[in-house]
Each structure stands twice: as C-alpha cells, then as structure tokens.
PDB file of N, CA and C in Angstrom:
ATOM      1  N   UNK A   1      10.724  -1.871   2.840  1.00  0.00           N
ATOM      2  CA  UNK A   1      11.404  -2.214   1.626  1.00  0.00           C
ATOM      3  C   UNK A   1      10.922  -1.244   0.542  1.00  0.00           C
ATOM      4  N   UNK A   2      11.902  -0.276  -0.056  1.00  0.00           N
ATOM      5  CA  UNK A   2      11.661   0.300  -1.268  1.00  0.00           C
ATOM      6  C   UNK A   2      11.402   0.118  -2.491  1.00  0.00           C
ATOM      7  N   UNK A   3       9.862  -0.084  -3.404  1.00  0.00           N
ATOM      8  CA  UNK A   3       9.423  -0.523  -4.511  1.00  0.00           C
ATOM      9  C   UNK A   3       8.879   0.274  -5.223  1.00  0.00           C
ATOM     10  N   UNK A   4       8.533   0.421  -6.446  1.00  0.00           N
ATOM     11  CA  UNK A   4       7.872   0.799  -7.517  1.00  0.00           C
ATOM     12  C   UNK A   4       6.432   0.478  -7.840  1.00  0.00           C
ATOM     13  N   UNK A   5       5.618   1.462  -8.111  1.00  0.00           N
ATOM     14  CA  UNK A   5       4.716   1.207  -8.808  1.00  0.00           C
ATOM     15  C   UNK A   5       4.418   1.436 -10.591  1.00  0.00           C
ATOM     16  N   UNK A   6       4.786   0.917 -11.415  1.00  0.00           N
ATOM     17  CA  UNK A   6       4.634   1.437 -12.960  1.00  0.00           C
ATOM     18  C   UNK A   6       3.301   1.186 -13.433  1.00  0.00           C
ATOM     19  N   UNK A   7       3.160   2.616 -14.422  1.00  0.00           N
ATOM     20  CA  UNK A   7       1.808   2.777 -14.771  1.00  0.00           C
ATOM     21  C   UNK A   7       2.647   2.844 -16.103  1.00  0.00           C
ATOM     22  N   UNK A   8       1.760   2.443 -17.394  1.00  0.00           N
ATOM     23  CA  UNK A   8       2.083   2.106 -18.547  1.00  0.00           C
ATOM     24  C   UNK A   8       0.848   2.722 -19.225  1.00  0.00           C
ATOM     25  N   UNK A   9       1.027   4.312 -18.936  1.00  0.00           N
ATOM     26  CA  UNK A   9      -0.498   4.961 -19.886  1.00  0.00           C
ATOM     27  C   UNK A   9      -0.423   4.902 -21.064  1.00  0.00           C
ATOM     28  N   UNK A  10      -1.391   3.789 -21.965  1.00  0.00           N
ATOM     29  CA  UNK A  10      -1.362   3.932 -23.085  1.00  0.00           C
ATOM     30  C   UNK A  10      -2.579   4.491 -23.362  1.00  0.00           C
ATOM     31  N   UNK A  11      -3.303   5.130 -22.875  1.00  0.00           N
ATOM     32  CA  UNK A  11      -4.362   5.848 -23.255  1.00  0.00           C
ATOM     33  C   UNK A  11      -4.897   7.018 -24.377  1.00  0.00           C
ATOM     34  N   UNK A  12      -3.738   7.669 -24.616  1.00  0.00           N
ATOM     35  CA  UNK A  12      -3.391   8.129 -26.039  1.00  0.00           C
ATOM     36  C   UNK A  12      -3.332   9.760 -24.707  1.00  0.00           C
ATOM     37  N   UNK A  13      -3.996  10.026 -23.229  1.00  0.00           N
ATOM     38  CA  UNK A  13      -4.120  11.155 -22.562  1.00  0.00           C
ATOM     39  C   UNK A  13      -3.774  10.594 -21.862  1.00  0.00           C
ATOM     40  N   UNK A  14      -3.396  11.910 -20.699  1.00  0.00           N
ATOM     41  CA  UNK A  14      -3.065  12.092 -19.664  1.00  0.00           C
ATOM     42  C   UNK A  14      -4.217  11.694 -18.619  1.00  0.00           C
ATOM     43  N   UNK A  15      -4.289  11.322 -17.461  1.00  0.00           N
ATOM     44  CA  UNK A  15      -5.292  10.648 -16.675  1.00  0.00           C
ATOM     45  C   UNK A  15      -5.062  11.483 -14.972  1.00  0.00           C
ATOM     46  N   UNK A  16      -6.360  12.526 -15.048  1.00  0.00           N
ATOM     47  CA  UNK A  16      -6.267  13.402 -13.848  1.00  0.00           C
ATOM     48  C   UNK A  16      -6.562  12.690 -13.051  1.00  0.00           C
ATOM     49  N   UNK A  17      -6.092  12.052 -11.419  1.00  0.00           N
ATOM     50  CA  UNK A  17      -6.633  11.787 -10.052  1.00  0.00           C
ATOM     51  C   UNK A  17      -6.534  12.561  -9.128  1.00  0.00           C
ATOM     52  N   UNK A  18      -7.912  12.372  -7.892  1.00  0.00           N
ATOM     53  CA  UNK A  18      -7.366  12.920  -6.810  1.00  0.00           C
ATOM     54  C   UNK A  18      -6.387  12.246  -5.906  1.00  0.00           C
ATOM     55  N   UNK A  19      -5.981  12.626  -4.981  1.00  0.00           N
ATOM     56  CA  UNK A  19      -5.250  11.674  -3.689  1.00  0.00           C
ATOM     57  C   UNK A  19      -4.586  12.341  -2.911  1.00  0.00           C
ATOM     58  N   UNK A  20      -3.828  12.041  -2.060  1.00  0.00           N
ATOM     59  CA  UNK A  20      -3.446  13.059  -0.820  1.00  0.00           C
ATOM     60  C   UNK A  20      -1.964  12.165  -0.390  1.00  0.00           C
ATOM     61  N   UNK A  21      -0.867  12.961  -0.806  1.00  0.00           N
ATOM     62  CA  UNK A  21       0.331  12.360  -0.362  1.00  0.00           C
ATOM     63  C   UNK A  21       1.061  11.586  -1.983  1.00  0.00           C
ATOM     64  N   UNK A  22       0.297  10.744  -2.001  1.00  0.00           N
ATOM     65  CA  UNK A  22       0.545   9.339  -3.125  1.00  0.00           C
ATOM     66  C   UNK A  22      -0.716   9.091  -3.754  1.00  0.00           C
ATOM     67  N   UNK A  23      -1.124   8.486  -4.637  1.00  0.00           N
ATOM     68  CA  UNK A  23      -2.287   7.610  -5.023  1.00  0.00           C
ATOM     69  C   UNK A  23      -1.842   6.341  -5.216  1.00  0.00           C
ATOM     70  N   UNK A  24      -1.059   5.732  -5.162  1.00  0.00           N
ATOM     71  CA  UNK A  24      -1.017   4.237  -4.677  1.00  0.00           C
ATOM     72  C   UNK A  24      -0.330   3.826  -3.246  1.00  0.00           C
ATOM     73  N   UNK A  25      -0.499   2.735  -2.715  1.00  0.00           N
ATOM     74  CA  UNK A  25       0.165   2.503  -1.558  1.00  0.00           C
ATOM     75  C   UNK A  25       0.091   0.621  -1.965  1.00  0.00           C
ATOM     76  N   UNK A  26       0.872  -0.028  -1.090  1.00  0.00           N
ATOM     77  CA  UNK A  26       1.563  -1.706  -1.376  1.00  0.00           C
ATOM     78  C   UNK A  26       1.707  -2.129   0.048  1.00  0.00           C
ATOM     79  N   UNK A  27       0.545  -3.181   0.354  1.00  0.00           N
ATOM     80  CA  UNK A  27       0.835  -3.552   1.274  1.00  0.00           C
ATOM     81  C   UNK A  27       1.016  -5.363   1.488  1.00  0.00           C
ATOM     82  N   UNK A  28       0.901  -5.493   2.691  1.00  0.00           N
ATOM     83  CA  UNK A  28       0.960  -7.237   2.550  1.00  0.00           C
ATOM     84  C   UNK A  28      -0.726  -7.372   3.243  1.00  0.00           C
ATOM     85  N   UNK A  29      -0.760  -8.971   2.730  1.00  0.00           N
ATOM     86  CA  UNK A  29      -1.926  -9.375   3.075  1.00  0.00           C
ATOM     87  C   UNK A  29      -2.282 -10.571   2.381  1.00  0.00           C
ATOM     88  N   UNK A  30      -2.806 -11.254   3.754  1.00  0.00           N
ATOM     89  CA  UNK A  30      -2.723 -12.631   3.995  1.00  0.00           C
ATOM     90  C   UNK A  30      -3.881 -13.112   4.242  1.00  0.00           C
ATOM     91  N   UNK A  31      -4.268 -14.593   4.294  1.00  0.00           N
ATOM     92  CA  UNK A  31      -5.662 -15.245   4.749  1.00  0.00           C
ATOM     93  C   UNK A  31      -5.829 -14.570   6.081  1.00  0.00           C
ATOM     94  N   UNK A  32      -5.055 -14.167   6.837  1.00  0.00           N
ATOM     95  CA  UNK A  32      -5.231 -14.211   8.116  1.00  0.00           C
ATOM     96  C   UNK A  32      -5.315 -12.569   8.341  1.00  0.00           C
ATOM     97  N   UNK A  33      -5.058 -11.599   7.621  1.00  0.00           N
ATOM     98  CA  UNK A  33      -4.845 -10.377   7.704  1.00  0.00           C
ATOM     99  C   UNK A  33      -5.202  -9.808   6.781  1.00  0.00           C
ATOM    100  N   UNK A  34      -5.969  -8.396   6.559  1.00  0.00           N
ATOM    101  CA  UNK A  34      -6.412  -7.950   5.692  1.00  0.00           C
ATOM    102  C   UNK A  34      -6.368  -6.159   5.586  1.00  0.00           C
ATOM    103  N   UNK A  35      -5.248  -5.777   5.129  1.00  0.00           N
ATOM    104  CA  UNK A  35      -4.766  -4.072   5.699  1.00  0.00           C
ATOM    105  C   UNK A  35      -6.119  -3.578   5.203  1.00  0.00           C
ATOM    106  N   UNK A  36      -6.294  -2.227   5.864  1.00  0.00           N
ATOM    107  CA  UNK A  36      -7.496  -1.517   5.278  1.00  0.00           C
ATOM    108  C   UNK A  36      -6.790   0.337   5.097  1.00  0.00           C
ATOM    109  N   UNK A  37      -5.694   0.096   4.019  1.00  0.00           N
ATOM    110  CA  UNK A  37      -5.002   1.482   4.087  1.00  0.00           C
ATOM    111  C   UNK A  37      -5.500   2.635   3.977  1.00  0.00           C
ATOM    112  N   UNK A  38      -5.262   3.853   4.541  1.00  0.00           N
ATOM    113  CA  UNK A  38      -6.196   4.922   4.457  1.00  0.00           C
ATOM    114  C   UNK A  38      -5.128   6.091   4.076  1.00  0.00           C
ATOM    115  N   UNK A  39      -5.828   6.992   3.410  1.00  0.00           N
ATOM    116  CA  UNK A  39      -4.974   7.983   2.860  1.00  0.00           C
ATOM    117  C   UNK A  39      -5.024   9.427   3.791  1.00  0.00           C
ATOM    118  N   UNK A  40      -4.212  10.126   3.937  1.00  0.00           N
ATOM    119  CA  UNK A  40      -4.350  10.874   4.602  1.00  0.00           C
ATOM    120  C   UNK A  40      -5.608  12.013   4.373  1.00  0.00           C
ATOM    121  N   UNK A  41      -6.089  13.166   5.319  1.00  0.00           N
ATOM    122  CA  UNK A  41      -7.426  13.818   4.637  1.00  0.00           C
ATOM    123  C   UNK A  41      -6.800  15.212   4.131  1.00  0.00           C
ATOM    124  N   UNK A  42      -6.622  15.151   3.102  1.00  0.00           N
ATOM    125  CA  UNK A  42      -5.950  16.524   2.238  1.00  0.00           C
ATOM    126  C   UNK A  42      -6.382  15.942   0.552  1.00  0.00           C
ATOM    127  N   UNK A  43      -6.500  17.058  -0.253  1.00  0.00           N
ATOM    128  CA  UNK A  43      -6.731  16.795  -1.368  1.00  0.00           C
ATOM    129  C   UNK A  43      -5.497  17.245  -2.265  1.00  0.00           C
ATOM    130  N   UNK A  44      -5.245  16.727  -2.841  1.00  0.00           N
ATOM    131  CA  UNK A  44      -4.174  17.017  -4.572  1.00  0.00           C
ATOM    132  C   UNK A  44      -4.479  16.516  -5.852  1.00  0.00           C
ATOM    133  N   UNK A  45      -4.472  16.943  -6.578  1.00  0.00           N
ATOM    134  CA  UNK A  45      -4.294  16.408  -7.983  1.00  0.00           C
ATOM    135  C   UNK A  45      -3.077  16.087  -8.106  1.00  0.00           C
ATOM    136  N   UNK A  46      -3.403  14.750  -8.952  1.00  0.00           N
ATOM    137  CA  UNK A  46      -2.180  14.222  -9.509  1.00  0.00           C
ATOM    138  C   UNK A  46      -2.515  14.106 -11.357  1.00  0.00           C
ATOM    139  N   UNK A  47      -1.180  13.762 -12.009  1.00  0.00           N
ATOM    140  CA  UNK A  47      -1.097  13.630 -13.388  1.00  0.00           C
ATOM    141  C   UNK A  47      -0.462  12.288 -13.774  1.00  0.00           C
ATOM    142  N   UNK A  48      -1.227  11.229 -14.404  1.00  0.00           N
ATOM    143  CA  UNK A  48      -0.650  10.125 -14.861  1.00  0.00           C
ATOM    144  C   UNK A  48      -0.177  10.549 -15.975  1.00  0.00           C
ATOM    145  N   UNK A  49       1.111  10.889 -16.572  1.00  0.00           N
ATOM    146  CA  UNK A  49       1.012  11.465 -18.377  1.00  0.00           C
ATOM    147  C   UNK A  49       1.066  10.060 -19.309  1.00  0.00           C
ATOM    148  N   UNK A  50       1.229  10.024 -20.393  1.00  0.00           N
ATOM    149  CA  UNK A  50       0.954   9.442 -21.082  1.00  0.00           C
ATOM    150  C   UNK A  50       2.311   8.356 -21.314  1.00  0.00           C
ATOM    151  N   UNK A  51       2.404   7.111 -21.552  1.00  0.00           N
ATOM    152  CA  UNK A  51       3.723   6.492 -21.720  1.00  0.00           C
ATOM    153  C   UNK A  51       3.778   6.059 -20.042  1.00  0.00           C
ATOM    154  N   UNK A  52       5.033   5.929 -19.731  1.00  0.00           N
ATOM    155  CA  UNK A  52       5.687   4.498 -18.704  1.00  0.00           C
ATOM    156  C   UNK A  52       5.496   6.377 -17.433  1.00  0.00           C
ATOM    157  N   UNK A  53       4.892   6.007 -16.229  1.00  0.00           N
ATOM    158  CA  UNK A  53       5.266   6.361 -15.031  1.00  0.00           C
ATOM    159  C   UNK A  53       5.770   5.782 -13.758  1.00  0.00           C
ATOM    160  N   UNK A  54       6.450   5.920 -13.021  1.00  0.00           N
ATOM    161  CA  UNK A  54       6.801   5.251 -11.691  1.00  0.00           C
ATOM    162  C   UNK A  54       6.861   5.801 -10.341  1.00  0.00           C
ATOM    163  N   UNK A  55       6.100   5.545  -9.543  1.00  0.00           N
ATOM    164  CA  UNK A  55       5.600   6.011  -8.191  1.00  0.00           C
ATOM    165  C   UNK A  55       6.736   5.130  -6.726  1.00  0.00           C
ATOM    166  N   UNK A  56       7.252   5.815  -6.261  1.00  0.00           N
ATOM    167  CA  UNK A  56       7.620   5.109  -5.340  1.00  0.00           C
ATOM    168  C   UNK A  56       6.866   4.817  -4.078  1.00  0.00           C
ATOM    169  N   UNK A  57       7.074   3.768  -3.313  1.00  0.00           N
ATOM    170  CA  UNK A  57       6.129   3.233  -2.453  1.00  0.00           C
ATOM    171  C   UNK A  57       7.394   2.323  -1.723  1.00  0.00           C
ATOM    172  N   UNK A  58       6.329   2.255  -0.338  1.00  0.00           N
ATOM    173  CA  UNK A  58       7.020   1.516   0.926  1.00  0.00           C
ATOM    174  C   UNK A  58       6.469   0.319   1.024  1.00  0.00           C
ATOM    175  N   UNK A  59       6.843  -0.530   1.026  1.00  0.00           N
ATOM    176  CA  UNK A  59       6.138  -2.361   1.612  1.00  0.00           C
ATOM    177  C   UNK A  59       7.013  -2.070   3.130  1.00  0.00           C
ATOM    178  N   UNK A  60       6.102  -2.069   3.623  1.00  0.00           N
ATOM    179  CA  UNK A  60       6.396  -2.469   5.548  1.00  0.00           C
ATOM    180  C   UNK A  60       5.557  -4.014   5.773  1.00  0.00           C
ATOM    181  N   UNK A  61       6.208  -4.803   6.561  1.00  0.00           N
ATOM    182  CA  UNK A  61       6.057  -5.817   7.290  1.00  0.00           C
ATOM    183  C   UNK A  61       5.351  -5.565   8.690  1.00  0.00           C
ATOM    184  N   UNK A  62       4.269  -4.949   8.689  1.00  0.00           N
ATOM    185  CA  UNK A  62       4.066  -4.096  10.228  1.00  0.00           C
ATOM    186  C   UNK A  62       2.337  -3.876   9.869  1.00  0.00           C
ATOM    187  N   UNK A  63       1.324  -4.139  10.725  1.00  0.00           N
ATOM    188  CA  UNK A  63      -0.132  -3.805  10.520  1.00  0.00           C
ATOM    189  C   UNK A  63      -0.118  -2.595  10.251  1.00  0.00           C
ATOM    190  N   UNK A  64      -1.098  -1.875   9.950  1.00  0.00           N
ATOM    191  CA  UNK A  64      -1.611  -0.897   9.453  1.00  0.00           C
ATOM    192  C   UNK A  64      -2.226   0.242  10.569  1.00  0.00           C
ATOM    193  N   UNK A  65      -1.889  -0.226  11.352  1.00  0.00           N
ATOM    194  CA  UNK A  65      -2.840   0.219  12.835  1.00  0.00           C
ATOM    195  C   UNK A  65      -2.662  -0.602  14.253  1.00  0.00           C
ATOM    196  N   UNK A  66      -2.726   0.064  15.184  1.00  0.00           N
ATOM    197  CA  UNK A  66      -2.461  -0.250  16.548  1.00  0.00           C
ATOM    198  C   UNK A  66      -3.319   0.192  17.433  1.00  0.00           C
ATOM    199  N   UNK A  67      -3.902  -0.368  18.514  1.00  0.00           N
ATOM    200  CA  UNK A  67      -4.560  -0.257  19.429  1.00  0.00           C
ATOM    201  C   UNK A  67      -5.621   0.395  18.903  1.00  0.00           C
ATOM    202  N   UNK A  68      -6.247   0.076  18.596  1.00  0.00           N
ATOM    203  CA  UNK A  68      -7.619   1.140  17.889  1.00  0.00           C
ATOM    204  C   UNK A  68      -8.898   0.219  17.928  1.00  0.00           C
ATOM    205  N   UNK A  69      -9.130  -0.646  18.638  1.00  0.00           N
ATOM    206  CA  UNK A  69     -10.190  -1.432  18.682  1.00  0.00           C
ATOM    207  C   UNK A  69     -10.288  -2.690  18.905  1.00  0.00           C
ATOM    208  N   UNK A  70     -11.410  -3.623  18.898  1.00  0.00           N
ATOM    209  CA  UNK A  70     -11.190  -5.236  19.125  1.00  0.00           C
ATOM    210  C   UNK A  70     -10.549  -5.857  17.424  1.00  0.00           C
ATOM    211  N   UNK A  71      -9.519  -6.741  18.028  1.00  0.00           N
ATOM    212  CA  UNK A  71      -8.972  -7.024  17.022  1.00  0.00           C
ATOM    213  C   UNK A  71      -7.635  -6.558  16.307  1.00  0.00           C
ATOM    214  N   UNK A  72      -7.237  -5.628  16.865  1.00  0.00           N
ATOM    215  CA  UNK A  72      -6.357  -4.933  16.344  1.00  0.00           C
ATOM    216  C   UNK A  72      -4.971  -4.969  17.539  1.00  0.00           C
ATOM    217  N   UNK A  73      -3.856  -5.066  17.048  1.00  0.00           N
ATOM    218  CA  UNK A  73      -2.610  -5.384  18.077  1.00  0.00           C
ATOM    219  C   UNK A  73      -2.499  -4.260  18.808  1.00  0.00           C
ATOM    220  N   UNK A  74      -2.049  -4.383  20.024  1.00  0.00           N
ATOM    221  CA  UNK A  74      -1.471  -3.238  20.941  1.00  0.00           C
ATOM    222  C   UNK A  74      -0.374  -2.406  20.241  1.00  0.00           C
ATOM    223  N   UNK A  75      -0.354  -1.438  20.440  1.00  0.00           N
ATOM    224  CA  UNK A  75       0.787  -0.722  20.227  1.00  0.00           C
ATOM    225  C   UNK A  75       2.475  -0.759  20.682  1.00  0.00           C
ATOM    226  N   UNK A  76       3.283  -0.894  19.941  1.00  0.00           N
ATOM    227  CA  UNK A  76       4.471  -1.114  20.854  1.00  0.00           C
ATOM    228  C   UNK A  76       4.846   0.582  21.532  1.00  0.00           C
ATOM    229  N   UNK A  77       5.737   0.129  22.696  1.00  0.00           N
ATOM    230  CA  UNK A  77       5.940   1.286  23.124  1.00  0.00           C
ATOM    231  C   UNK A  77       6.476   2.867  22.270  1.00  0.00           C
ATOM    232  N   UNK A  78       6.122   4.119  22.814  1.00  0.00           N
ATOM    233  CA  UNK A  78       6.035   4.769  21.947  1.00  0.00           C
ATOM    234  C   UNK A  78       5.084   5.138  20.775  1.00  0.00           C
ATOM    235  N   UNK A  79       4.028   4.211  21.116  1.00  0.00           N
ATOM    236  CA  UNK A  79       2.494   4.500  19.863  1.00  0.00           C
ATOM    237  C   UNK A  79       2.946   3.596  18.454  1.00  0.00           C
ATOM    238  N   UNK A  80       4.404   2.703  18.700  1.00  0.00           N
ATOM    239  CA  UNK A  80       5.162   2.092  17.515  1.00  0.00           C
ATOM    240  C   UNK A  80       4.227   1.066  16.870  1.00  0.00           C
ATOM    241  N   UNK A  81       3.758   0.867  15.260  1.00  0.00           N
ATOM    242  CA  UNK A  81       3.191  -0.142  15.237  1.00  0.00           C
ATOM    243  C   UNK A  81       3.707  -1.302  14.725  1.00  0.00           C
ATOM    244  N   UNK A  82       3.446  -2.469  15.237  1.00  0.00           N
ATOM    245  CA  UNK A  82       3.958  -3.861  15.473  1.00  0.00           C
ATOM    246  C   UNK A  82       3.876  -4.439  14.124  1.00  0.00           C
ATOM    247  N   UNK A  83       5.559  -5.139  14.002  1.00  0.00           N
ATOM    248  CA  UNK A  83       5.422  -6.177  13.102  1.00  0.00           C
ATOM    249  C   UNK A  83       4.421  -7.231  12.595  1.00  0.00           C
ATOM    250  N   UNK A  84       3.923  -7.467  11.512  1.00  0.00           N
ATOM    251  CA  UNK A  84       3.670  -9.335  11.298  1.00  0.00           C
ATOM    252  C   UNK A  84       3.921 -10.179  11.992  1.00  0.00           C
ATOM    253  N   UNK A  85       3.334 -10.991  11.736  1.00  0.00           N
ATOM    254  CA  UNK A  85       3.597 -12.726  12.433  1.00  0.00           C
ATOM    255  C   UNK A  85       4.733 -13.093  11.423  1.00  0.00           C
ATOM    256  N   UNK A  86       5.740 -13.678  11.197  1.00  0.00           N
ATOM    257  CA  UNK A  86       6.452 -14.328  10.563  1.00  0.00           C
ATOM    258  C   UNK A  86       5.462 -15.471   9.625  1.00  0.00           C
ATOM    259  N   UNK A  87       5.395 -15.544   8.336  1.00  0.00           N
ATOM    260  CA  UNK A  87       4.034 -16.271   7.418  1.00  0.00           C
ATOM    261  C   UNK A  87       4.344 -15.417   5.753  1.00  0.00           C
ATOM    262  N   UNK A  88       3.547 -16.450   4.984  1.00  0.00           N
ATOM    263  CA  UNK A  88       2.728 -16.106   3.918  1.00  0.00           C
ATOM    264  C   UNK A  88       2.214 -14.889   3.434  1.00  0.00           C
ATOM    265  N   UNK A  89       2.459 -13.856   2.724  1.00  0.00           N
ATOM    266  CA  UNK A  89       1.897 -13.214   2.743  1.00  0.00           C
ATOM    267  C   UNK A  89       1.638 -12.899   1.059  1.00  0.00           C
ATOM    268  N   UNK A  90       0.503 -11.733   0.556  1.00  0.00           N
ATOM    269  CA  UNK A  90       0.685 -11.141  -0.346  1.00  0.00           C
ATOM    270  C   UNK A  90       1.233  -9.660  -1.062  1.00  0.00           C
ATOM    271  N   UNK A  91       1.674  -9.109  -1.551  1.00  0.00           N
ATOM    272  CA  UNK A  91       1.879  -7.736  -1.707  1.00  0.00           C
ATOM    273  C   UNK A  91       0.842  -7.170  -2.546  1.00  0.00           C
ATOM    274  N   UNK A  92      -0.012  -6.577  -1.897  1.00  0.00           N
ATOM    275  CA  UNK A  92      -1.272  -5.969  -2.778  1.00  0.00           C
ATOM    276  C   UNK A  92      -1.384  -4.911  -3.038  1.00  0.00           C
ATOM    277  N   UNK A  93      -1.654  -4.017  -4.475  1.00  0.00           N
ATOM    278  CA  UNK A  93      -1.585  -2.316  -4.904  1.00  0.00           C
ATOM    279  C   UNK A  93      -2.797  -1.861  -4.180  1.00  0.00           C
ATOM    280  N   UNK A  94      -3.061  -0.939  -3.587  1.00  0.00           N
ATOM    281  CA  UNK A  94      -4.350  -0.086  -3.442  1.00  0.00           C
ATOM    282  C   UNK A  94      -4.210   1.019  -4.198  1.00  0.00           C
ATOM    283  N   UNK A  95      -5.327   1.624  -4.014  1.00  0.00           N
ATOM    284  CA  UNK A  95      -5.273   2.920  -5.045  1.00  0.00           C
ATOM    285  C   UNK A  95      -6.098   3.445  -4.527  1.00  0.00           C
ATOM    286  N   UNK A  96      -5.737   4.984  -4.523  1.00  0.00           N
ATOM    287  CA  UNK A  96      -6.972   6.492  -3.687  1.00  0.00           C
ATOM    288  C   UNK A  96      -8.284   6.346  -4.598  1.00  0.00           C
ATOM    289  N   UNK A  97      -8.351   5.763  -5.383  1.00  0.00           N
ATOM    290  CA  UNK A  97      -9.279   5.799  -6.384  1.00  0.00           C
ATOM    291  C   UNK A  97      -9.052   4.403  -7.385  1.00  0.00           C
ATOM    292  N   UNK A  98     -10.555   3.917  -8.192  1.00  0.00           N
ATOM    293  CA  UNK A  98     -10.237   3.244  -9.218  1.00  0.00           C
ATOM    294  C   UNK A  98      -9.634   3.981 -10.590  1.00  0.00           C
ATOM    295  N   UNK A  99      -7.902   3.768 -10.274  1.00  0.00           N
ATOM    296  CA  UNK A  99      -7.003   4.331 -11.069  1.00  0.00           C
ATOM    297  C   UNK A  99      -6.640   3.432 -12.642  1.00  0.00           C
ATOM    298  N   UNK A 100      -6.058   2.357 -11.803  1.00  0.00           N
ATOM    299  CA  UNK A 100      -5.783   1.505 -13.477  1.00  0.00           C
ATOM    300  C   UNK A 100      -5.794   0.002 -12.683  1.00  0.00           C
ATOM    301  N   UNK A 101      -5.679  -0.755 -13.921  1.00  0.00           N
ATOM    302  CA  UNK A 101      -6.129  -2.214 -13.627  1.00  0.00           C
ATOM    303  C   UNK A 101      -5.015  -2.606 -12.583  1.00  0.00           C
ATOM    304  N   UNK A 102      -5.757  -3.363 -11.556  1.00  0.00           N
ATOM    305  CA  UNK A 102      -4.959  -3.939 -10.377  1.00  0.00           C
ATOM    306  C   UNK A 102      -4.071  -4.818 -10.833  1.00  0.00           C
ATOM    307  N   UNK A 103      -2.693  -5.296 -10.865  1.00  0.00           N
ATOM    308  CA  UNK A 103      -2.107  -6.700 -11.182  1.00  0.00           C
ATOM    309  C   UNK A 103      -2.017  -7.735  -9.851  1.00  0.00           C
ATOM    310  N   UNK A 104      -1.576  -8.681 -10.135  1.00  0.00           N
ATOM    311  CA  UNK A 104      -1.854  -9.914  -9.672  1.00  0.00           C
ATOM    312  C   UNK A 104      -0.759  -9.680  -8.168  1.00  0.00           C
ATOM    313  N   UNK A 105      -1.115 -10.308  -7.335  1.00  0.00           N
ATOM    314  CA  UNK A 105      -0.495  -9.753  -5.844  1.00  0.00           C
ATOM    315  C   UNK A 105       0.787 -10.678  -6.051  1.00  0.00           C
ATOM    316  N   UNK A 106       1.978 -10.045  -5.639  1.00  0.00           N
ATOM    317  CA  UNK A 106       2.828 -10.778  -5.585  1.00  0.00           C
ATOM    318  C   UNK A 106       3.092 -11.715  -4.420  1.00  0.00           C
ATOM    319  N   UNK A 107       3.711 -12.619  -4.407  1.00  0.00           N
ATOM    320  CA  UNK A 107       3.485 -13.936  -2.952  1.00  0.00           C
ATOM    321  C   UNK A 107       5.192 -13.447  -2.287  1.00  0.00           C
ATOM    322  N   UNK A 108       4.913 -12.870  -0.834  1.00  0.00           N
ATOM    323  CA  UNK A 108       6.302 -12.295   0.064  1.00  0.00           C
ATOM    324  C   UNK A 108       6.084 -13.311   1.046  1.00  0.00           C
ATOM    325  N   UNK A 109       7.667 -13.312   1.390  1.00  0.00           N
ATOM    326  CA  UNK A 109       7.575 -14.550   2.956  1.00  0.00           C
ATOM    327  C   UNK A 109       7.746 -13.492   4.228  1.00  0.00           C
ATOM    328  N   UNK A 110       7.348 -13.217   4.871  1.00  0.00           N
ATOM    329  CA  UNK A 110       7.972 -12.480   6.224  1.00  0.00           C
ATOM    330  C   UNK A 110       8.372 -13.604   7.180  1.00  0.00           C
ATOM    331  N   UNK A 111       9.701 -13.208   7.792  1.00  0.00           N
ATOM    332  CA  UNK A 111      10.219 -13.879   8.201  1.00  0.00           C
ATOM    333  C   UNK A 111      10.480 -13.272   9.810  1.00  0.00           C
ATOM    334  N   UNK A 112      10.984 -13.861  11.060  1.00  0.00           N
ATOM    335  CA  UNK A 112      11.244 -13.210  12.203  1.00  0.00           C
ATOM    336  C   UNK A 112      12.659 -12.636  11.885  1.00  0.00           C
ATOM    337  N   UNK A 113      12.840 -11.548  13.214  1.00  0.00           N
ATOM    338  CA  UNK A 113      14.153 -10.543  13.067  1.00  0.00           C
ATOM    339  C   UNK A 113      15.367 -11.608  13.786  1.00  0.00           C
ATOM    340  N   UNK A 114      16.357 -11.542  12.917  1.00  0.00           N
ATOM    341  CA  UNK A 114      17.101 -12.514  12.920  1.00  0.00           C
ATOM    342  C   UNK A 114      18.307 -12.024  13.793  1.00  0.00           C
TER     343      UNK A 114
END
C-alpha cells in the first residue's frame, strides 16, 4: 500500500541525514511481531529543507525476512517473503537515524486474501 511520510521542518534550517535508498521506512507491528527493518549498506546524504516535506514509502503486509533463522517463516517459493497472519496490527515509522519525533502508530487490520 502506497503512503506518505510528512516532515514539517520548522527548524528555521535545513536538517542533513545519512541513509541509503530512503531514510524512513513504515512497517506493521504487532504484540506478536516485531519488524527489525534494515537499510540497505550504501551511504547518501539526504536534505530535510525547511517547511512541509513528503517521502514516499511502502506498507507491505509481509515479514521482513524469510528463512534466516529460528523463528523466522520459511520462505515462499522463489526466496518470496510471506504474508502476515490475518490480525491487529500497528503501522510504525522507522528512521536510518534519530531524524524527527516519532508519531503515534497508526492501528491497520490485515485481513486474509479474499
């Protein structure tokens, strides 16, 4: 699902980060699940400028990882990684860095493929 991230720099400056790809990413996460997103290993600067910015970002319904250890779901065929459980979930911001204040997770339902 295609979403937004808005940054509202009122800082009076511009706000240099590093990050690689994006500096934010949106995932779900639940009592029962807890993504641990990782950014790719490349470096960039980025520029927050000053006033309203907007980052686009992906919410997937799908773990974060496959077959990679105890605990973690098998892979679907093809190295594909597997949906959610149908449940509760939250939509939570991460950030490559402590960028700007986190807001409050939004509450998503995932549902089975209908």
């Amino acid at each position: 699902m295609p979403a937004h991230i808005v940054v509202d720099n009122e800082s009076g400056h511009a706000i240099h980060v590093a990050g690689c790809l994006s500096i934010f990413q949106l995932a779900l996460d639940s009592s029962s699940y807890h993504p641990d997103p990782a950014w790719p290993a490349c470096l960039q600067m980025f520029t927050i400028a000053t006033g309203k910015s907007t980052y686009p970002v992906t919410l997937t319904a799908s773990y974060d990882a496959c077959g990679a250890g105890p605990g973690t779901p098998a892979c679907l065929p093809g190295s594909g990684i597997p949906p959610l459980p149908a449940g509760e979930y939250r939509a939570v911001l991460f950030q490559s860095s402590n960028i700007v204040s986190v807001p409050a997770s939004i509450p998503v339902r995932v549902t089975g493929r209908r």
